[in-house]
PDB file of N, CA and C in Angstrom:
ATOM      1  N   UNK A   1      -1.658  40.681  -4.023  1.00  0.00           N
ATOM      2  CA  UNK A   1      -0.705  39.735  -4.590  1.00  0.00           C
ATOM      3  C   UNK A   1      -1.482  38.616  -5.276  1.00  0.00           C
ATOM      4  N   UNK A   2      -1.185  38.516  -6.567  1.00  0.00           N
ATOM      5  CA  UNK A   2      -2.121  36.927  -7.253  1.00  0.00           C
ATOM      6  C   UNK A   2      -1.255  35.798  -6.595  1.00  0.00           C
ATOM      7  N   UNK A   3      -2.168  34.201  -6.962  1.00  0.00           N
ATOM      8  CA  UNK A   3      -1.783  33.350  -6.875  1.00  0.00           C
ATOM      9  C   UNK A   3      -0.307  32.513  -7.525  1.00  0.00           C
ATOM     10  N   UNK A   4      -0.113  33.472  -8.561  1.00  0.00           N
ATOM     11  CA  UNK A   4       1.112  32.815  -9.315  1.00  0.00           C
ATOM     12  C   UNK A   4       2.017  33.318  -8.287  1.00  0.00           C
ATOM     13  N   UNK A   5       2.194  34.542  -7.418  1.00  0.00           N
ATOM     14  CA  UNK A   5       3.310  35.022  -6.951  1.00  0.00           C
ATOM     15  C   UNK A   5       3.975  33.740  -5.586  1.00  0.00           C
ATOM     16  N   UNK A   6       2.742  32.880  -5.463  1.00  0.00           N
ATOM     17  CA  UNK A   6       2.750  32.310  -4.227  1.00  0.00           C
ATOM     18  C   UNK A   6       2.775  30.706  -4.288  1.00  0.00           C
ATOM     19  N   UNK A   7       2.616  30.622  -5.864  1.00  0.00           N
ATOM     20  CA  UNK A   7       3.045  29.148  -6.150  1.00  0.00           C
ATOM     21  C   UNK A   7       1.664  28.806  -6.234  1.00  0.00           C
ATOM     22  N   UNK A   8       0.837  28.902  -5.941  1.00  0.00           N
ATOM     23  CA  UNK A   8      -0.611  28.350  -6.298  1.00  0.00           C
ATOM     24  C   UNK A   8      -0.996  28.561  -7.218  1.00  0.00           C
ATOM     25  N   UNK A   9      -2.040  27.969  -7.848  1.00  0.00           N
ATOM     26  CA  UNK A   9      -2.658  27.928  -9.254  1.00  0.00           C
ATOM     27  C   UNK A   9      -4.371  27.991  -9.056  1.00  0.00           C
ATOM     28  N   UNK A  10      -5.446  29.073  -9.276  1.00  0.00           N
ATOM     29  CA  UNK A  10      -6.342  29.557  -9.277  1.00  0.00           C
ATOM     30  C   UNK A  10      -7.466  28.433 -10.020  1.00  0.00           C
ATOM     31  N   UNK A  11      -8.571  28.154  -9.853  1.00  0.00           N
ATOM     32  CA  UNK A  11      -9.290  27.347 -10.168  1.00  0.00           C
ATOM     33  C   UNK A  11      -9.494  27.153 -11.823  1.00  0.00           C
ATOM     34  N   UNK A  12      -8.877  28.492 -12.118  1.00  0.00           N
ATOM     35  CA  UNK A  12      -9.255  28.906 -13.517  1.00  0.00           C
ATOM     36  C   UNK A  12      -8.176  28.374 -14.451  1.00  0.00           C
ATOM     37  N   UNK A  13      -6.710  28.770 -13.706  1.00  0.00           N
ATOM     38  CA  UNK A  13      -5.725  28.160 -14.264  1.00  0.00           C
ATOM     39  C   UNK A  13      -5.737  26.678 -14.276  1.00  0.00           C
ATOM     40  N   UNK A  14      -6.252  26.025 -13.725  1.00  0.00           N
ATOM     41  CA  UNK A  14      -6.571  24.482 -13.258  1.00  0.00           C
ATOM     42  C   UNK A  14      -7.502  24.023 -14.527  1.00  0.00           C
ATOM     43  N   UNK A  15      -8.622  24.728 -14.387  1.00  0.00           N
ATOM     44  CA  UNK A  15      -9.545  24.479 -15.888  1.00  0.00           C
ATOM     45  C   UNK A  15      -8.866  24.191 -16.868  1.00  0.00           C
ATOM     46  N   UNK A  16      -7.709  25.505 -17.237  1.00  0.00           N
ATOM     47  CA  UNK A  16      -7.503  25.920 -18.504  1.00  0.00           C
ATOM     48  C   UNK A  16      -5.902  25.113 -18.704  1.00  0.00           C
ATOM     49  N   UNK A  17      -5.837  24.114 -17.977  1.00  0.00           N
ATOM     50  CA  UNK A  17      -4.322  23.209 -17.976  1.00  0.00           C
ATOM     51  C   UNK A  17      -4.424  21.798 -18.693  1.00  0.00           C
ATOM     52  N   UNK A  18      -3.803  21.595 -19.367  1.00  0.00           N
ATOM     53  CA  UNK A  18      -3.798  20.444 -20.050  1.00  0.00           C
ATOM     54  C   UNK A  18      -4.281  18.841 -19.300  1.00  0.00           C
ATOM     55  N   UNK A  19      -4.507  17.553 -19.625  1.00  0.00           N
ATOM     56  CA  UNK A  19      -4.769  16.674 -19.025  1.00  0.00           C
ATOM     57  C   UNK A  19      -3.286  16.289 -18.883  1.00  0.00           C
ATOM     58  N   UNK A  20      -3.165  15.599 -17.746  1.00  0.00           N
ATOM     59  CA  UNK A  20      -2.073  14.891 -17.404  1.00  0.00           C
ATOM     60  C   UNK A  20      -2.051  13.381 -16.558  1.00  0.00           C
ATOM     61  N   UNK A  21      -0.935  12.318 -16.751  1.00  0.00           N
ATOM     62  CA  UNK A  21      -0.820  11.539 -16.106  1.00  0.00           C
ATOM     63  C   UNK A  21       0.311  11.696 -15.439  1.00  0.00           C
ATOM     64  N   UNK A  22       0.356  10.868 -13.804  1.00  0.00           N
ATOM     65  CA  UNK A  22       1.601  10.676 -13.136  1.00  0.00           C
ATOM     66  C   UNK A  22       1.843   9.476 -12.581  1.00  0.00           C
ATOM     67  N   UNK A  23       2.780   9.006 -13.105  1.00  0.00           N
ATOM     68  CA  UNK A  23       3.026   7.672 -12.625  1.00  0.00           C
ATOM     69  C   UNK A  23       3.627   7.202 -11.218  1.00  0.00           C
ATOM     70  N   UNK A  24       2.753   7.190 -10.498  1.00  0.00           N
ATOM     71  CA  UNK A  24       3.198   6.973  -9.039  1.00  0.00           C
ATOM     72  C   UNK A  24       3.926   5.692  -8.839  1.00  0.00           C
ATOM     73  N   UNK A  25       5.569   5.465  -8.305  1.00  0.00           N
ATOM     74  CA  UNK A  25       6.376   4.645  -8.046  1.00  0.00           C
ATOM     75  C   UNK A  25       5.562   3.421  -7.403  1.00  0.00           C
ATOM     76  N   UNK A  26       5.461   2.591  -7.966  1.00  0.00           N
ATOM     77  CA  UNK A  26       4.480   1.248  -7.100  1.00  0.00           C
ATOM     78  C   UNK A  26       3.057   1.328  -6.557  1.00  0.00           C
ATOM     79  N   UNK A  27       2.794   2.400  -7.263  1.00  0.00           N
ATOM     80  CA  UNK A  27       1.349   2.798  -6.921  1.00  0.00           C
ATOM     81  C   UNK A  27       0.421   3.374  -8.296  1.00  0.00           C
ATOM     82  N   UNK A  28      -0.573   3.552  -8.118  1.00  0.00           N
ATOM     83  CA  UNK A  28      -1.849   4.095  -9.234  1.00  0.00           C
ATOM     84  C   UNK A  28      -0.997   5.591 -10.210  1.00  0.00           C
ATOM     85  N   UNK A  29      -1.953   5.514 -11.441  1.00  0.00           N
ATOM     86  CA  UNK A  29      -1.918   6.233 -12.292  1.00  0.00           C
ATOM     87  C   UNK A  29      -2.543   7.307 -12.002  1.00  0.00           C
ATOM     88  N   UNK A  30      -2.008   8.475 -11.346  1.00  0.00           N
ATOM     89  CA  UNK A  30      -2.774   9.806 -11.456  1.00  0.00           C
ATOM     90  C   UNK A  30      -3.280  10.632 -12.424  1.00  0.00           C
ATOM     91  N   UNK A  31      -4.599  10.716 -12.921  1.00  0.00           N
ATOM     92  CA  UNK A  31      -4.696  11.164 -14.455  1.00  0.00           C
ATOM     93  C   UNK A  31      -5.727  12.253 -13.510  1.00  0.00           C
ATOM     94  N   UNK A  32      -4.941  13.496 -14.343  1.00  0.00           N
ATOM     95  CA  UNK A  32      -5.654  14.995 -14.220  1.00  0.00           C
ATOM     96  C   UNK A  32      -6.285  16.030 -15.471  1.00  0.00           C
ATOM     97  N   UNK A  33      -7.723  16.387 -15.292  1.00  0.00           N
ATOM     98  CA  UNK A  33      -7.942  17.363 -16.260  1.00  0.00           C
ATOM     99  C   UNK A  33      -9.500  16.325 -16.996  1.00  0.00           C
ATOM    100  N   UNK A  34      -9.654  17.172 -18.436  1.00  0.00           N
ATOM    101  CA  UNK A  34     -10.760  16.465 -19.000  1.00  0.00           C
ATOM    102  C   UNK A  34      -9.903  15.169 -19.939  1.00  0.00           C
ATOM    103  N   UNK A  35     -10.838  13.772 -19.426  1.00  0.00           N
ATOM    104  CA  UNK A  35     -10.565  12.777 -20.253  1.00  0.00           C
ATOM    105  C   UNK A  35     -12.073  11.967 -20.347  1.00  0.00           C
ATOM    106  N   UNK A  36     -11.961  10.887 -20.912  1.00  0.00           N
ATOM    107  CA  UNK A  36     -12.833   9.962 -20.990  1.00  0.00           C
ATOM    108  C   UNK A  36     -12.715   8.452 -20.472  1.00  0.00           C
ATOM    109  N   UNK A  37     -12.809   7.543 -19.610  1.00  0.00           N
ATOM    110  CA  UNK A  37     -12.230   6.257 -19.390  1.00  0.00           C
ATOM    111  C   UNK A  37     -13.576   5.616 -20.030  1.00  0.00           C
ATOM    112  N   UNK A  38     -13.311   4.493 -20.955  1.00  0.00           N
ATOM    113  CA  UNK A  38     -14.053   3.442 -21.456  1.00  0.00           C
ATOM    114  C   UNK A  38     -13.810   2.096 -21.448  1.00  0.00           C
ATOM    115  N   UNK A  39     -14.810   1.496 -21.535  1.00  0.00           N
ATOM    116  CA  UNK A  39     -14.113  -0.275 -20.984  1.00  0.00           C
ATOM    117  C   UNK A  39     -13.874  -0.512 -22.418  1.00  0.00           C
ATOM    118  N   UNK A  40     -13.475  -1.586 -22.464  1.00  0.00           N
ATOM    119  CA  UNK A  40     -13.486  -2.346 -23.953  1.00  0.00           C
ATOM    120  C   UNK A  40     -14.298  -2.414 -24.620  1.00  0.00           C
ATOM    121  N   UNK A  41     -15.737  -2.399 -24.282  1.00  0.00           N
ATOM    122  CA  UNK A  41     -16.766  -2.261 -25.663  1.00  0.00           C
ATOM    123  C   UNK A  41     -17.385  -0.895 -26.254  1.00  0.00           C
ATOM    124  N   UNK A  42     -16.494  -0.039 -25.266  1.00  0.00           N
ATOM    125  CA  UNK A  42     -16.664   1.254 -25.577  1.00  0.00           C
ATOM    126  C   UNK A  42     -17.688   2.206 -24.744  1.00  0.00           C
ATOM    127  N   UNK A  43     -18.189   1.500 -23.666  1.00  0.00           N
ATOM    128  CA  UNK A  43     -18.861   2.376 -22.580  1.00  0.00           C
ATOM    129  C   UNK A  43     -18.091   3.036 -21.944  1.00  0.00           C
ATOM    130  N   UNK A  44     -18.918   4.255 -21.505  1.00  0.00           N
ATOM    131  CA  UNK A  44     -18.174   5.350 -20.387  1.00  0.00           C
ATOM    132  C   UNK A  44     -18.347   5.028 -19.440  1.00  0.00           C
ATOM    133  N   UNK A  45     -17.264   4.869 -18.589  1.00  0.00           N
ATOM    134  CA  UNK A  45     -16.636   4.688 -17.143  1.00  0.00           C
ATOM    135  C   UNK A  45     -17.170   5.769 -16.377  1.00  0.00           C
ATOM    136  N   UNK A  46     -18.096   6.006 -15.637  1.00  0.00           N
ATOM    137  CA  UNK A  46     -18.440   6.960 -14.407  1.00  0.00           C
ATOM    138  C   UNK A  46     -17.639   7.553 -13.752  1.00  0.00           C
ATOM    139  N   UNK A  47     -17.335   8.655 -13.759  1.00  0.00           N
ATOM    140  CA  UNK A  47     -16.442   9.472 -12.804  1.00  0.00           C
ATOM    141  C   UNK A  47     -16.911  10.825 -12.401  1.00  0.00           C
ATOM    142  N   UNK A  48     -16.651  11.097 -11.097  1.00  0.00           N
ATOM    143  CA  UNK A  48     -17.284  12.579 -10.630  1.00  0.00           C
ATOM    144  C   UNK A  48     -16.355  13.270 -10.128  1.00  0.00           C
ATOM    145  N   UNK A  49     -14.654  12.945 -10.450  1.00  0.00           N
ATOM    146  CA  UNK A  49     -13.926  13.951 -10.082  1.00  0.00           C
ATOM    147  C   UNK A  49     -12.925  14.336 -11.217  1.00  0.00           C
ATOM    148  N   UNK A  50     -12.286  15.449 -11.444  1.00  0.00           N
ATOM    149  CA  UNK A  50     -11.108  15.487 -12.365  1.00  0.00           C
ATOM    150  C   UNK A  50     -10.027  15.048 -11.955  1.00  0.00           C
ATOM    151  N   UNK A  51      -9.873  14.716 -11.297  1.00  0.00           N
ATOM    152  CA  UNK A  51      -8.499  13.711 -10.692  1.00  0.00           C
ATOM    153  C   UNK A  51      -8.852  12.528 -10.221  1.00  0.00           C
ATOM    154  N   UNK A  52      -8.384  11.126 -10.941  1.00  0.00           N
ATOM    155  CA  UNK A  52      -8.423  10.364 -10.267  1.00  0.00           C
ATOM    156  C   UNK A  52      -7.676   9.455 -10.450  1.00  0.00           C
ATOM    157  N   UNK A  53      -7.616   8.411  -9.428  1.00  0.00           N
ATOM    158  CA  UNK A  53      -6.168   7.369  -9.510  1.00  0.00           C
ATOM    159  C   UNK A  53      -6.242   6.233 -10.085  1.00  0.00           C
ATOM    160  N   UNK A  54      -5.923   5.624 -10.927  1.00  0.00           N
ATOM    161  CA  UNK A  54      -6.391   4.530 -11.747  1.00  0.00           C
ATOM    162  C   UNK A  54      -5.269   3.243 -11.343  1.00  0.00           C
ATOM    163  N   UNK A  55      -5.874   2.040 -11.086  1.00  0.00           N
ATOM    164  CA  UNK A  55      -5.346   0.944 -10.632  1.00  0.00           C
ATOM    165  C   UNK A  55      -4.381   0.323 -11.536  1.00  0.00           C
ATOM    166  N   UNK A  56      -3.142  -0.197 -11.285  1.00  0.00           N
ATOM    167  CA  UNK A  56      -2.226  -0.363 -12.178  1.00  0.00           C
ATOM    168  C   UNK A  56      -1.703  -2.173 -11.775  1.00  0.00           C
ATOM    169  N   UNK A  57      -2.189  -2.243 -10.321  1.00  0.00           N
ATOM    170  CA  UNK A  57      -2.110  -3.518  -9.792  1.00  0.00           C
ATOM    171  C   UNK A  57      -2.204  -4.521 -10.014  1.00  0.00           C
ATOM    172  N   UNK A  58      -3.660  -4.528 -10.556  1.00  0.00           N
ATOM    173  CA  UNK A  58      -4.587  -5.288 -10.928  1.00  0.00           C
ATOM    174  C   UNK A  58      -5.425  -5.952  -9.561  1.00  0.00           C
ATOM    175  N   UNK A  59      -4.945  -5.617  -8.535  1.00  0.00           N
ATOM    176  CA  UNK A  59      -5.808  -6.166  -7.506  1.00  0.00           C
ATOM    177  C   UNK A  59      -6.846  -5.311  -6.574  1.00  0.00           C
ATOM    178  N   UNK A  60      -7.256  -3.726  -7.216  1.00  0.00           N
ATOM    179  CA  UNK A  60      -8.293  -2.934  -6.659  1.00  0.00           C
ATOM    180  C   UNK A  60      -9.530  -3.646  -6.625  1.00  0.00           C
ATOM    181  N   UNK A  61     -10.475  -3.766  -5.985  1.00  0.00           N
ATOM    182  CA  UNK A  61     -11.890  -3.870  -5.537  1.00  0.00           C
ATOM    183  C   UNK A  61     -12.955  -3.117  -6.408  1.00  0.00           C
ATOM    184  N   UNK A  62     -12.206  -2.215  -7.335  1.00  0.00           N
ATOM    185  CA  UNK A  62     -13.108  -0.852  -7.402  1.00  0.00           C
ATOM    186  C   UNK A  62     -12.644  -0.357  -8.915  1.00  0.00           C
ATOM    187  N   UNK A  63     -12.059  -1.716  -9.459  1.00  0.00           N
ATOM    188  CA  UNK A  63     -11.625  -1.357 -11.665  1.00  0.00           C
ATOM    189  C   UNK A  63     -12.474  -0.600 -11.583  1.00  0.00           C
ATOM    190  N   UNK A  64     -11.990   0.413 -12.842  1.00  0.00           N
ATOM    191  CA  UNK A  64     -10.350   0.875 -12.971  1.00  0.00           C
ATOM    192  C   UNK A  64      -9.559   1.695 -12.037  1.00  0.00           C
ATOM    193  N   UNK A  65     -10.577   2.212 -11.075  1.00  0.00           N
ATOM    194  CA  UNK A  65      -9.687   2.760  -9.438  1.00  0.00           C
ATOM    195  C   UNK A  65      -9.256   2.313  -8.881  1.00  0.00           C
ATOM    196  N   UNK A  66      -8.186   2.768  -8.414  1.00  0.00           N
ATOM    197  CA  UNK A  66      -7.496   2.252  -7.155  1.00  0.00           C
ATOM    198  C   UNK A  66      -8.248   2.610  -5.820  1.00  0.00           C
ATOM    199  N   UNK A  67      -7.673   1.253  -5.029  1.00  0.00           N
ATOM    200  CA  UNK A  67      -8.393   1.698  -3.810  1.00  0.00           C
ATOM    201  C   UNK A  67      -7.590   0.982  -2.706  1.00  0.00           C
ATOM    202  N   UNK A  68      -6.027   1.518  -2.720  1.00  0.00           N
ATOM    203  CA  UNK A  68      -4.639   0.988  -2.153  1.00  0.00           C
ATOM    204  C   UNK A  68      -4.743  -0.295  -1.960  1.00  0.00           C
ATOM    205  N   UNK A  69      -5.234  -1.399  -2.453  1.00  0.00           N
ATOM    206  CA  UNK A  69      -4.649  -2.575  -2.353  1.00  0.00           C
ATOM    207  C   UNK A  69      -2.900  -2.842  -2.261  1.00  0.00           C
ATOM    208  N   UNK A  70      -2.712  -1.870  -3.369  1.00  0.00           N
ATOM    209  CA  UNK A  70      -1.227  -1.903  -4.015  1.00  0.00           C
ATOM    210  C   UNK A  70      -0.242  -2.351  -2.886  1.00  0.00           C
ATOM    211  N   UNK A  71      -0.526  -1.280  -1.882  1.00  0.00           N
ATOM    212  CA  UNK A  71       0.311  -1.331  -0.715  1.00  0.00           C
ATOM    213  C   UNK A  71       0.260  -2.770   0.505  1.00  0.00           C
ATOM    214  N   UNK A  72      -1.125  -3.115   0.092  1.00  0.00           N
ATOM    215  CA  UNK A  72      -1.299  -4.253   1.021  1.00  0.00           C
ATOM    216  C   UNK A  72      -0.094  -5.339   0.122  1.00  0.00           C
ATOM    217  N   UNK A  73      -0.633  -5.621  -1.063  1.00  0.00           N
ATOM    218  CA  UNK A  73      -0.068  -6.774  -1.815  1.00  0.00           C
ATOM    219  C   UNK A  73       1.434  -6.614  -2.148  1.00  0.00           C
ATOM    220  N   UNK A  74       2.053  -5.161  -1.496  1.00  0.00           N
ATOM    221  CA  UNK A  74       3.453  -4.929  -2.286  1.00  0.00           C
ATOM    222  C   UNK A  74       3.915  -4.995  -3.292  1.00  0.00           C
ATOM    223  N   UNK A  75       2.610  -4.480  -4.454  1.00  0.00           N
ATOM    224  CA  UNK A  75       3.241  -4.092  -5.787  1.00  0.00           C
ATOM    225  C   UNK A  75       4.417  -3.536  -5.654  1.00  0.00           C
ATOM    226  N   UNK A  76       4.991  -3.161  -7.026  1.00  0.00           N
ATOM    227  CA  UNK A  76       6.040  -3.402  -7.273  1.00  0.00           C
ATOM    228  C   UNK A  76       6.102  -2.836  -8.695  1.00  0.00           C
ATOM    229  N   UNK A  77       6.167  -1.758  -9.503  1.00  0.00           N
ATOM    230  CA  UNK A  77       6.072  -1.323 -10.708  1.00  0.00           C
ATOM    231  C   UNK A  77       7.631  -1.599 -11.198  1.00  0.00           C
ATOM    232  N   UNK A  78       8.741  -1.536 -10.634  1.00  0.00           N
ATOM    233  CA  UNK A  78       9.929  -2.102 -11.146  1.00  0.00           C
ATOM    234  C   UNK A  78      10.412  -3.315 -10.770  1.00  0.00           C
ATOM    235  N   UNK A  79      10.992  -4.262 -11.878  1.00  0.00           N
ATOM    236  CA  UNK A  79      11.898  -6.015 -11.423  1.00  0.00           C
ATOM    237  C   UNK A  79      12.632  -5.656 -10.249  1.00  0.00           C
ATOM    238  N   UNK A  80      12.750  -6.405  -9.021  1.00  0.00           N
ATOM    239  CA  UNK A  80      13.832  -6.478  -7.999  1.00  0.00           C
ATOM    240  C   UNK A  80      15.122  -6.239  -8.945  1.00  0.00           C
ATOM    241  N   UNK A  81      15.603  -5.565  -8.295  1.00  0.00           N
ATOM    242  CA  UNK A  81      17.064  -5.032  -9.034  1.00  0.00           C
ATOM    243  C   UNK A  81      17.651  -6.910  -9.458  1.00  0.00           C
ATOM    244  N   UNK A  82      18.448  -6.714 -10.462  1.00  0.00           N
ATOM    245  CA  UNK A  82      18.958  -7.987 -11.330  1.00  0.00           C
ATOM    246  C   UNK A  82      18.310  -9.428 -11.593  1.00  0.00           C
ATOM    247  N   UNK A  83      17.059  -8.860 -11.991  1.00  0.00           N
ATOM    248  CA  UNK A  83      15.835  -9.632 -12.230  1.00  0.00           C
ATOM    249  C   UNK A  83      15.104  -9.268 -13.946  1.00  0.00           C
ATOM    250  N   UNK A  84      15.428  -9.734 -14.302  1.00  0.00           N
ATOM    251  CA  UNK A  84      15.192  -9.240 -16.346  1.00  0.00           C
ATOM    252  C   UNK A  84      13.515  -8.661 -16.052  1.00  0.00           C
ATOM    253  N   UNK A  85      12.796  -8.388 -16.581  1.00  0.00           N
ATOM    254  CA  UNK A  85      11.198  -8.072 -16.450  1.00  0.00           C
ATOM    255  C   UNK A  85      10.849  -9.257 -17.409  1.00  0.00           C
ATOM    256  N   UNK A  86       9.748  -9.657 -16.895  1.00  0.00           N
ATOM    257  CA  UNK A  86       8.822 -11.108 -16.898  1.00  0.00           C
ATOM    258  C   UNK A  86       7.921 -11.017 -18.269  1.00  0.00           C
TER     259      UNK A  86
END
């Protein structure tokens, strides 16, 4: 039986899948696949995994990763309900 029959996806199919982001509800940017992160003057950002979570907080230890602050500080990616955005 292959892996498609079973809902899994083979290392190969993983390679050969597009990059993606996911926007986690009050939490980090999940970006998957081949990309590049650069700061503003145009250096490459170090990374050694294809998945990783990028800080959206602004209060990680560890720009541009997250490294769950989020949860300590109770971000908040949407206005308290009947609150205009700032």
């Amino acid at each position: 039986m292959n892996p498609e029959q079973h809902g899994t996806r083979t290392d190969a199919d993983q390679e050969s899948a597009a990059s993606s982001i996911v926007v986690c509800p009050d939490g980090p940017l999940i970006v998957r696949g081949e990309f590049e992160i650069v700061t503003p003057s145009g250096d490459a950002v170090p990374r050694e995994r294809r998945t990783v979570a990028l800080c959206r907080c602004g209060a990680s230890a560890i720009k541009p990763y997250c490294d769950g602050t989020h949860k300590m500080i109770k971000f908040r990616s949407e206005p308290p309900a009947g609150k205009p955005p700032a």
